[in-house]
Protein backbone atom coordinates (compact mmCIF):
# COMPACT_ATOMS: atom_id res chain seq x y z
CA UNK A 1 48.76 37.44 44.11
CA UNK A 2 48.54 35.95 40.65
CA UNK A 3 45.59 34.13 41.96
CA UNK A 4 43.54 37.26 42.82
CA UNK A 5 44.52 39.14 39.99
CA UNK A 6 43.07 36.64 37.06
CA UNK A 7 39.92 36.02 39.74
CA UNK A 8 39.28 40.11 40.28
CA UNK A 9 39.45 40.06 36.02
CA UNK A 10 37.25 37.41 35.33
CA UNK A 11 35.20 39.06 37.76
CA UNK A 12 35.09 42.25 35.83
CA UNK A 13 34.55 40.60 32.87
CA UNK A 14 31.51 38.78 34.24
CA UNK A 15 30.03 42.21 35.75
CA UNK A 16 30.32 43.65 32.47
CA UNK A 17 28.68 41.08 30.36
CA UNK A 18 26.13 40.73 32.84
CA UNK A 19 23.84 44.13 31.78
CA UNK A 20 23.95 42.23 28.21
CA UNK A 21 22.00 39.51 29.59
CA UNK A 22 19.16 41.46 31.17
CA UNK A 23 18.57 43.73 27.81
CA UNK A 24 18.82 40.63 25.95
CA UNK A 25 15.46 39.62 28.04
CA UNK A 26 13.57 42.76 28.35
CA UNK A 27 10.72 42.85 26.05
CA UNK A 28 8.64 46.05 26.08
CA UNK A 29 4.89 46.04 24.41
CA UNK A 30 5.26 47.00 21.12
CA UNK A 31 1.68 48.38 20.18
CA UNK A 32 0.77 51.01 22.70
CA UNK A 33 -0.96 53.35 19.40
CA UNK A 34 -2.78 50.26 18.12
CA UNK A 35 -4.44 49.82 22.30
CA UNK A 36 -5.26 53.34 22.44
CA UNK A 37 -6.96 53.69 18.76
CA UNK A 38 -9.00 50.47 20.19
CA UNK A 39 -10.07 52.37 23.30
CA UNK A 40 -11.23 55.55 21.31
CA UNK A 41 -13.15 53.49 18.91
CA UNK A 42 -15.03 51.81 21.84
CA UNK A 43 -15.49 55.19 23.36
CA UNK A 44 -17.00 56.54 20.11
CA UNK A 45 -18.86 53.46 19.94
CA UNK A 46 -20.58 53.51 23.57
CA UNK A 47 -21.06 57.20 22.79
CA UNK A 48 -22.97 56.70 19.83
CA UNK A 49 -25.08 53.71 20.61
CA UNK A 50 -23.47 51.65 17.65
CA UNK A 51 -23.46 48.38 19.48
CA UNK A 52 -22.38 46.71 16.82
CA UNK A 53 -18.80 48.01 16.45
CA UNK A 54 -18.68 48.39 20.18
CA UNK A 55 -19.35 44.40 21.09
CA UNK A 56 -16.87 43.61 18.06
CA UNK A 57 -13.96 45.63 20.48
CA UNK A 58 -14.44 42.59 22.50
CA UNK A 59 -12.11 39.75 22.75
CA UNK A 60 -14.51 36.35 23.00
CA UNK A 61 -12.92 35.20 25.99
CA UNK A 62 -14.67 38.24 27.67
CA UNK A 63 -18.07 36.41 26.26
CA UNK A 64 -17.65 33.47 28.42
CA UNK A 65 -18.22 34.97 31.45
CA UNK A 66 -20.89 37.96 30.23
CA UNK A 67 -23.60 37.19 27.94
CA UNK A 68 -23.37 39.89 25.24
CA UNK A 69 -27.45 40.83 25.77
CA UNK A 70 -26.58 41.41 29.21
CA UNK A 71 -23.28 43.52 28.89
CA UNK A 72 -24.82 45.19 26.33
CA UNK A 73 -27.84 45.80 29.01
CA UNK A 74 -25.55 47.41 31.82
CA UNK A 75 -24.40 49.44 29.39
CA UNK A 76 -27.55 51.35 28.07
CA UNK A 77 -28.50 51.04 31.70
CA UNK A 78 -26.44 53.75 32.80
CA UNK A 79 -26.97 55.62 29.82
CA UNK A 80 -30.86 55.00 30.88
CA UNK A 81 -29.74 56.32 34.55
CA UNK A 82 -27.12 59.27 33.78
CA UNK A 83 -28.18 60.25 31.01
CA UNK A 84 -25.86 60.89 27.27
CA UNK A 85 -22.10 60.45 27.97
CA UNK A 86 -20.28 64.08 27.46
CA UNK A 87 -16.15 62.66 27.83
CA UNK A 88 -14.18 60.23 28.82
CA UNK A 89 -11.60 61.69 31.40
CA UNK A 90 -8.81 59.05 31.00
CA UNK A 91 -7.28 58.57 34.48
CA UNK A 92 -4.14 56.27 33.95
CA UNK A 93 -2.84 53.83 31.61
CA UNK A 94 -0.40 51.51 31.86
CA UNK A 95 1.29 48.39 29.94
CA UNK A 96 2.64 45.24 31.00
CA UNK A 97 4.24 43.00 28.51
CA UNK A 98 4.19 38.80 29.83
CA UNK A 99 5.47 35.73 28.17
CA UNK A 100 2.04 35.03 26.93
CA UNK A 101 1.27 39.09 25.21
CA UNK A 102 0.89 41.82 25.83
CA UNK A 103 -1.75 44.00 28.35
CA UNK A 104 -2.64 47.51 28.52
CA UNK A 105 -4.76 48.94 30.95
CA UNK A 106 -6.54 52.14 30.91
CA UNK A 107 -8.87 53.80 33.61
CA UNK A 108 -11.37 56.65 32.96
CA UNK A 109 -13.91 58.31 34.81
CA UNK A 110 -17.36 58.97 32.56
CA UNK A 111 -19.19 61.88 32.63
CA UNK A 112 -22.64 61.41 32.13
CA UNK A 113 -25.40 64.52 31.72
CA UNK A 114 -26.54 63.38 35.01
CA UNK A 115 -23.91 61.43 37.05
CA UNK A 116 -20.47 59.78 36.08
CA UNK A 117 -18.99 56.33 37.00
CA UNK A 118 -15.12 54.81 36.64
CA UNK A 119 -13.85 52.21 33.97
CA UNK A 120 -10.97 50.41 33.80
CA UNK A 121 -10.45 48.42 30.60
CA UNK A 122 -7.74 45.93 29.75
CA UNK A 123 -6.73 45.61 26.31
CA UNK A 124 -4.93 41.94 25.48
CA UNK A 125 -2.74 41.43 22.26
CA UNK A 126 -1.38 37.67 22.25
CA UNK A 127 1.76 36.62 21.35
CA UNK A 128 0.61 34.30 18.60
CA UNK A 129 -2.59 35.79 17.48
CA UNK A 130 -1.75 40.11 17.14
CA UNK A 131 -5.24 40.81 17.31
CA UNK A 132 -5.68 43.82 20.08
CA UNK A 133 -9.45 43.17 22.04
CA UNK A 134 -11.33 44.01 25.05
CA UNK A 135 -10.28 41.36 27.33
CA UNK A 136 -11.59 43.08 31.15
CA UNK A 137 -13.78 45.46 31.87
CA UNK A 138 -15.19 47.02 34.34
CA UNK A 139 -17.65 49.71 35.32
CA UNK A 140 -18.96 51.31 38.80
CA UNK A 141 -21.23 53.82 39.08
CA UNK A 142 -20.35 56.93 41.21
């Protein structure tokens, strides 16, 4: 009975320690204000036609697989098509912390003058370098 009695406490003890262990390893992303602030400065940016501070949103990773002429391009083409953006209608957002930094992802549905399309950007802060940039993005017409 002896037995049972020092296994059932070391048992305990071992249940009771264990929620320790899992708090000790969550990591939540720590700069959710710093992501959105990026995302409204694009916004204004697109918005405005300042291309300048819009491509510099960008991480250059994104610039490896789209040539900045020809983002740049798809973008004033559906100003071109729709016509002057009115709002951004944010849909979602969401964060997910990894191991290598930290990603926040935000949808939105634009509303042109003359048509709207959806966006879903992903914002990427790295673990060694805290610089928050574009890293994904994506827009579809409607």
């Amino acid at each position: 009975m002896r037995d049972s009695e020092a296994h059932l406490k070391k048992l305990f003890a071992l249940l009771m320690l264990l929620p320790l262990f899992f708090t000790a390893c969550s990591y939540e992303a720590a700069d959710q204000g710093g992501a959105d602030q990026l995302v409204n400065r694009y916004h204004e940016a697109y918005k405005t036609g300042d291309w300048e501070t819009l491509l510099a949103c960008y991480d250059e990773s994104f610039f490896q697989t789209h040539s900045r002429n020809a983002w740049q391009s798809t973008l004033t083409a559906l100003t071109e098509r729709f016509g002057p953006i009115r709002e951004f209608h944010q849909m979602y957002s969401q964060k997910d912390p990894r191991y290598r930094g930290d990603y926040y992802m935000y949808g939105y549905r634009i509303l042109f003058d003359h048509g709207s399309a959806t966006e879903t950007l992903t914002i990427f802060q790295g673990i060694e370098e805290k610089k928050l940039a574009i890293a994904g993005h994506v827009i579809t017409p409607e």
